[in-house]
Protein backbone atom coordinates (compact mmCIF):
# COMPACT_ATOMS: atom_id res chain seq x y z
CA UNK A 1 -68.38 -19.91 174.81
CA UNK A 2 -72.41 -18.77 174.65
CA UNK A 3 -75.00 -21.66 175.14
CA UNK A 4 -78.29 -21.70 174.09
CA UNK A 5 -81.43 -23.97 174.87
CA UNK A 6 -83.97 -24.11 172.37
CA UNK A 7 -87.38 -25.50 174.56
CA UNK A 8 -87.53 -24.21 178.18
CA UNK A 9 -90.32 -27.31 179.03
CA UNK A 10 -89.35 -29.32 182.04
CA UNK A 11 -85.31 -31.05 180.77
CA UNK A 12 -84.62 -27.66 179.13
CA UNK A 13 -85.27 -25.98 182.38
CA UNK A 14 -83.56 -28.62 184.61
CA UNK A 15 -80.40 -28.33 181.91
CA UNK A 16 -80.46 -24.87 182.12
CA UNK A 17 -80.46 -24.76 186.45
CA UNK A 18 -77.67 -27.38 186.67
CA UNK A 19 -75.48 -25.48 184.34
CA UNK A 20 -75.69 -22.07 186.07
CA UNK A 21 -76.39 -23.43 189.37
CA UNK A 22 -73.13 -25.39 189.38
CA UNK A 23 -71.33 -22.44 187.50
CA UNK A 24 -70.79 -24.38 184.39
CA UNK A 25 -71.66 -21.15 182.28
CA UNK A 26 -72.38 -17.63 183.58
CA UNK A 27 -76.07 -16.20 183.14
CA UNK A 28 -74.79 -13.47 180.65
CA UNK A 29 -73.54 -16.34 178.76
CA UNK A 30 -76.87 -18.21 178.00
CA UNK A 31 -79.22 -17.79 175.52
CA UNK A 32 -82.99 -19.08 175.94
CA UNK A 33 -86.03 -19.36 173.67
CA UNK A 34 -89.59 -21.08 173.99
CA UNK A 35 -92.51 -20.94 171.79
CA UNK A 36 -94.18 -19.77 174.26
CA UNK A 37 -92.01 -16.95 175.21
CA UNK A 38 -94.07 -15.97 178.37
CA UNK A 39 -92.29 -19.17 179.96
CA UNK A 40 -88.76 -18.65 178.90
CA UNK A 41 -88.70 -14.91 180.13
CA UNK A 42 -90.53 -16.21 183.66
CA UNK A 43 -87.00 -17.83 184.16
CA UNK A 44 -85.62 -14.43 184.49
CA UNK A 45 -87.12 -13.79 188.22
CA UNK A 46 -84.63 -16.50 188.98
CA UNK A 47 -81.74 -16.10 186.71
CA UNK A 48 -82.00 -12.11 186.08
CA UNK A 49 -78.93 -11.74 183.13
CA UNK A 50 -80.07 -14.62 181.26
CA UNK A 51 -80.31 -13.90 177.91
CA UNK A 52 -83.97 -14.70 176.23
CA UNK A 53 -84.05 -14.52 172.32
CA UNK A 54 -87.02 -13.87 170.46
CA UNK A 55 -86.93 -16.34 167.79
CA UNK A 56 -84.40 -19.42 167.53
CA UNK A 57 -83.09 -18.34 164.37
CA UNK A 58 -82.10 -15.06 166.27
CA UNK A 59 -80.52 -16.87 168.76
CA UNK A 60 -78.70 -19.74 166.50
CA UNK A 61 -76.91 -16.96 165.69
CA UNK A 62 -75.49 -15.24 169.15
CA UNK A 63 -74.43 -19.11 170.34
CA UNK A 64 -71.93 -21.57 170.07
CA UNK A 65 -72.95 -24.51 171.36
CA UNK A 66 -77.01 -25.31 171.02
CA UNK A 67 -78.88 -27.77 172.59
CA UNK A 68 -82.36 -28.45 171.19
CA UNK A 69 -84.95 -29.38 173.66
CA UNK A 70 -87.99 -29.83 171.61
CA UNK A 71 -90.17 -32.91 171.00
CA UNK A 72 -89.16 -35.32 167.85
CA UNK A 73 -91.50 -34.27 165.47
CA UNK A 74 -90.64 -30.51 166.31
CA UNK A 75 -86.65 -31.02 165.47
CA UNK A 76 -86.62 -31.54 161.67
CA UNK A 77 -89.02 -28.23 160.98
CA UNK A 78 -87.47 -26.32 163.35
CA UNK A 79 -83.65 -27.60 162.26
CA UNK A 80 -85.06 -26.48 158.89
CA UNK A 81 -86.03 -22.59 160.01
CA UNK A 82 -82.40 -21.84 161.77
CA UNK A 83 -80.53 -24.00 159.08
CA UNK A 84 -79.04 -20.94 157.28
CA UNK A 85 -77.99 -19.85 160.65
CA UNK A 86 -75.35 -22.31 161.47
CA UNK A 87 -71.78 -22.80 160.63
CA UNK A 88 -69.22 -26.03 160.98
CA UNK A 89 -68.17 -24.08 164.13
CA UNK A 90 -71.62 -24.52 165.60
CA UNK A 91 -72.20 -27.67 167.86
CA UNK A 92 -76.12 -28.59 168.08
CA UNK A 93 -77.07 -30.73 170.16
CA UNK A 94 -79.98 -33.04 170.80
CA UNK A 95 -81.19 -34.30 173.96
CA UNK A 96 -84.11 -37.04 172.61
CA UNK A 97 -83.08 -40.39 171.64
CA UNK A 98 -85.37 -41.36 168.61
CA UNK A 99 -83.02 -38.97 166.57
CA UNK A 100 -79.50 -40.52 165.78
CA UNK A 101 -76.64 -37.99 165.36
CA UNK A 102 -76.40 -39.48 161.80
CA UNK A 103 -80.10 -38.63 160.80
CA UNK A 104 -78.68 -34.46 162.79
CA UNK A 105 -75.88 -34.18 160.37
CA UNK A 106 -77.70 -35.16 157.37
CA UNK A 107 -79.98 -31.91 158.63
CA UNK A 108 -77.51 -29.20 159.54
CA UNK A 109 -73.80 -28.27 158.23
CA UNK A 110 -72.39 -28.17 162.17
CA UNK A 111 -71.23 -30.56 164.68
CA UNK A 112 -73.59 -32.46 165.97
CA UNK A 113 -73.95 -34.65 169.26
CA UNK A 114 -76.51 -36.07 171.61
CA UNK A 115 -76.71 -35.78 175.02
CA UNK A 116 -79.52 -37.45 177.06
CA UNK A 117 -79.89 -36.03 180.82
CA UNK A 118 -81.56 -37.35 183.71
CA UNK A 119 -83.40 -34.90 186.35
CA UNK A 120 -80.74 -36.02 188.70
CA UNK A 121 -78.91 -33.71 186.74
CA UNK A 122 -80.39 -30.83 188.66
CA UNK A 123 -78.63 -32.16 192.30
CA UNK A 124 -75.51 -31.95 189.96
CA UNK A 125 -75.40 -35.65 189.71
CA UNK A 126 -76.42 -38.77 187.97
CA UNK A 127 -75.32 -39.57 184.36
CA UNK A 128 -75.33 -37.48 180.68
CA UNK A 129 -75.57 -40.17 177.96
CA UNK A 130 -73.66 -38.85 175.44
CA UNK A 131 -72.98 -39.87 171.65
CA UNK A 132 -70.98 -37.42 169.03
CA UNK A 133 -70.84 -37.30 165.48
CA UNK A 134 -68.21 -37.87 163.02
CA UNK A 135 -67.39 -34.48 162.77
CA UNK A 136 -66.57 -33.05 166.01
CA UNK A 137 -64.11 -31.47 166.55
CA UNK A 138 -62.00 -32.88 169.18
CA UNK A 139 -61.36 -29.57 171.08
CA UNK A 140 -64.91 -29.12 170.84
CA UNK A 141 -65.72 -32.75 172.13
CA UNK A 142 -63.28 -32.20 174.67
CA UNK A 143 -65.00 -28.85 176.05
CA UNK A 144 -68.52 -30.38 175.99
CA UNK A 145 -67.22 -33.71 178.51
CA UNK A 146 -65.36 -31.43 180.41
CA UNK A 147 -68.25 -29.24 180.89
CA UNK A 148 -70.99 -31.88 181.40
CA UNK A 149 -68.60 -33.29 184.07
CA UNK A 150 -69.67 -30.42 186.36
CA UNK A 151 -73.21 -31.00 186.92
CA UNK A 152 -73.16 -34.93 186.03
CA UNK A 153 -70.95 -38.35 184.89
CA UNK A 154 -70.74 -38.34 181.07
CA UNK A 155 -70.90 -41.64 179.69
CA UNK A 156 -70.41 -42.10 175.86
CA UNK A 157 -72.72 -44.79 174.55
CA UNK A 158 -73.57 -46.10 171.12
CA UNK A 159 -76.66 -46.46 169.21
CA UNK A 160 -77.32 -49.52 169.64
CA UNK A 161 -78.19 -48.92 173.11
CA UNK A 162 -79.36 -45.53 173.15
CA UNK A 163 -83.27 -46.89 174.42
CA UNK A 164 -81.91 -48.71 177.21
CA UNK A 165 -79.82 -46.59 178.36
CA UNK A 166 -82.56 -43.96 178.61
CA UNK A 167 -84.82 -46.22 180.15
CA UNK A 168 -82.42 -46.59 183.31
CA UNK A 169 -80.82 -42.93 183.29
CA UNK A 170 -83.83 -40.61 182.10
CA UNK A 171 -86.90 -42.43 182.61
CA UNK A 172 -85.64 -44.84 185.46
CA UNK A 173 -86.11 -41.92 188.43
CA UNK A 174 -90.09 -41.57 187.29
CA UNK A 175 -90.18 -45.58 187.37
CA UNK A 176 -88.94 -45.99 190.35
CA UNK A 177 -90.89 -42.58 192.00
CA UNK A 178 -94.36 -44.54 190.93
CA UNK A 179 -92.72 -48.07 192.43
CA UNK A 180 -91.87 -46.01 195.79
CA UNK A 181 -95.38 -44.62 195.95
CA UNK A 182 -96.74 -47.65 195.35
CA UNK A 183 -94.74 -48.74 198.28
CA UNK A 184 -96.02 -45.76 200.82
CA UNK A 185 -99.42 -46.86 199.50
CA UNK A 186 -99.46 -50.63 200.24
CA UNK A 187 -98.12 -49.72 203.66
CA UNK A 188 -100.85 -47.45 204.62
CA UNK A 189 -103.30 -49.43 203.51
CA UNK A 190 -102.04 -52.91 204.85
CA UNK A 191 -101.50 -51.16 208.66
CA UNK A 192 -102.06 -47.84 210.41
CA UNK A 193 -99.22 -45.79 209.30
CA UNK A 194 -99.73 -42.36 207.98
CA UNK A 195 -98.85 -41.06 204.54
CA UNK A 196 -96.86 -38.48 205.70
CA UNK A 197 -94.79 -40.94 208.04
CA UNK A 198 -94.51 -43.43 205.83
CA UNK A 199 -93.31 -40.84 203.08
CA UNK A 200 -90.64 -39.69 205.55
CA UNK A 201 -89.15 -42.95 206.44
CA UNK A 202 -89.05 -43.90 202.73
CA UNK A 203 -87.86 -40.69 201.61
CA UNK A 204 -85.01 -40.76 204.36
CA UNK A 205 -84.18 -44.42 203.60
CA UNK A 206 -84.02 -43.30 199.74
CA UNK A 207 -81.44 -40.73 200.57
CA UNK A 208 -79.19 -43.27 203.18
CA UNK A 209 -79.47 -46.05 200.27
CA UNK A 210 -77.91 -43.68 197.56
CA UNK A 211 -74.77 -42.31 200.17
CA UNK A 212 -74.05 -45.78 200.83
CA UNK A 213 -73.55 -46.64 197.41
CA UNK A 214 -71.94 -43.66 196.84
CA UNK A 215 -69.52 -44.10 199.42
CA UNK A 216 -68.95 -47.39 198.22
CA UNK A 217 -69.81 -49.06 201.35
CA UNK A 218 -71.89 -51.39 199.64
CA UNK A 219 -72.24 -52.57 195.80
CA UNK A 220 -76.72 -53.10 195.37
CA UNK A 221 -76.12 -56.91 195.77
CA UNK A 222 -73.80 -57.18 198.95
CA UNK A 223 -76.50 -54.54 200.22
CA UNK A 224 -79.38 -56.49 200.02
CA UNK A 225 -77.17 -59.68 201.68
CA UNK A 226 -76.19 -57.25 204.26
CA UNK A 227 -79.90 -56.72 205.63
CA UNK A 228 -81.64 -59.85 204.36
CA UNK A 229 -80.91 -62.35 207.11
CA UNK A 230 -81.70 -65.95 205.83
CA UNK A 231 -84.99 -66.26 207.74
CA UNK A 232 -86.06 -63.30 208.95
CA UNK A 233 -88.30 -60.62 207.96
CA UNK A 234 -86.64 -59.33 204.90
CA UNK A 235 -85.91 -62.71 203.39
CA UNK A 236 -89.78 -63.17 203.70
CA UNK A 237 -90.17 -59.73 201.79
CA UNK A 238 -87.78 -60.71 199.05
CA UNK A 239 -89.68 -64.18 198.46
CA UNK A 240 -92.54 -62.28 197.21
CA UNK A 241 -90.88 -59.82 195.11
CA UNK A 242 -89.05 -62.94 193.53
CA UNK A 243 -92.45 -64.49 193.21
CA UNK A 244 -94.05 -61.63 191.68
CA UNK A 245 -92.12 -59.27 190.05
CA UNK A 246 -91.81 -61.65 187.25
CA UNK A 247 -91.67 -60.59 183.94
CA UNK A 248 -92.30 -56.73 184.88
CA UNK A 249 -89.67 -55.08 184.00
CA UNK A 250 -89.09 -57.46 180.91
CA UNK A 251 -92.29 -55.97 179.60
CA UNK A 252 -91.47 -52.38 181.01
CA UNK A 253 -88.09 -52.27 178.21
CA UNK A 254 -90.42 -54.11 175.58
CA UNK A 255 -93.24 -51.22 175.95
CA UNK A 256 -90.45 -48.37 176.06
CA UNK A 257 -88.70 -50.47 172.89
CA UNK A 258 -92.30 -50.35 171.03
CA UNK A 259 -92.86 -46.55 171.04
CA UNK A 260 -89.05 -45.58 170.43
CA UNK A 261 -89.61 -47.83 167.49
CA UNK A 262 -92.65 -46.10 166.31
CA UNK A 263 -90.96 -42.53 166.91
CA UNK A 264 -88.56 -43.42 164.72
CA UNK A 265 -90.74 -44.77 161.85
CA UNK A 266 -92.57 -41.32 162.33
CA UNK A 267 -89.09 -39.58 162.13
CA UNK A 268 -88.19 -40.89 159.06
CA UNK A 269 -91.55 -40.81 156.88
CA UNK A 270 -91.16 -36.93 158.09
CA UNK A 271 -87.62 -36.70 156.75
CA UNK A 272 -89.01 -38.82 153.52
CA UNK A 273 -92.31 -36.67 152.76
């Protein structure tokens, strides 16, 4: 099958790497387009027979399965432009939650789903939050999981918690980057540590943490048992995380909650003008 990305901007590029990179598709088998088109054919110094596509219309046509990497309020005009161009044997895809694959079929005569990636995606790893529509064909559904499986763990979700779900898989690595730098900060201001030390025995730690949950050595709560000796150092740590962490993250999910709200209340009064 041909794949196409409509949006080259930072997930459409990352998509676009773990696919080829873990041999998903072959370059002569995807299709790219930008509006700026200067960006899209830069990708071609790395990934020579790539295929980029003047126009998305153009390349609606030449694909199979399309994945539309565009911000919110660019999906419904642009959905609108390449319209004529699809057929029920088209599956367009969507990777931005404010749009539910309800509000995508009411746009376009395909299949429709929704997959949500994570940059993790581009170590060939981390989760694809996937929901379909009703009419996907289950050959078709089929092909995408199997698919997705190469470069990530799909994980069908429902609407309900779509934000959420983003929140951990999507938007949780930039969290927890600016908690981690916060970190490296503290400690180099609190002692004499360099930056660049401190940022290699954090970025080390980061990588030991994740193999030992991957190896299943340790689940995140027998972890922290394992090195917090009642006591010592680490319990001291912990105290004052307990003490003021607080409500943090409680407000993080409210914030993120509050604009996915308000994208889609812009979303619809689009789809209503």
């Amino acid at each position: 099958m041909k794949w196409g990305i409509i949006g080259t901007g930072n997930m459409g590029r990352i998509l676009m790497e773990a696919w080829l990179d873990s041999g998903m598709i072959q370059q002569s088998d995807l299709y790219i387009t930008n509006r700026s088109l200067k960006k899209a054919v830069a990708l071609k110094d790395y990934y020579p027979e790539i295929n980029v596509i003047h126009d998305p219309a153009t390349l609606a046509q030449k694909v199979d399965v399309l994945f539309i990497c565009v911000k919110p309020l660019d999906i419904y005009p642009l959905l609108t432009d390449i319209q004529s161009q699809l057929t029920e044997k088209h599956c367009l895809v969507s990777i931005t939650s404010p749009y539910s694959v309800e509000e995508l079929e009411k746009l376009v005569p395909c299949q429709v789903a929704r997959i949500i990636p994570s940059i993790t995606n581009r170590a060939r790893t981390g989760v694809s939050l996937m929901t379909f529509g009703t009419r996907i064909d289950p050959v078709m559904k089929a092909y995408i999981q199997q698919s997705v499986k190469l470069y990530s763990r799909p994980l069908e979700i429902n609407e309900a918690i779509t934000r959420v779900s983003s929140d951990i898989v999507s938007c949780g690595p930039a969290f927890f980057s600016y908690i981690i730098q916060r970190f490296v900060q503290a400690a180099c201001e609190e002692t004499d540590i360099t930056n660049e030390d401190a940022t290699t025995m954090i970025t080390e730690m980061l990588i030991g943490f994740g193999k030992l949950i991957e190896e299943g050595y340790y689940s995140l709560s027998t972890l922290q048992a394992k090195v917090c000796v009642k006591g010592g150092v680490t319990g001291e740590g912990i105290q004052i995380l307990e003490e003021e962490i607080g409500d943090m993250f409680h407000h993080l999910f409210q914030k993120t909650h509050k604009k996915y709200q308000e994208d889609k209340r812009e979303i619809s009064n689009q789809l209503n003008d």
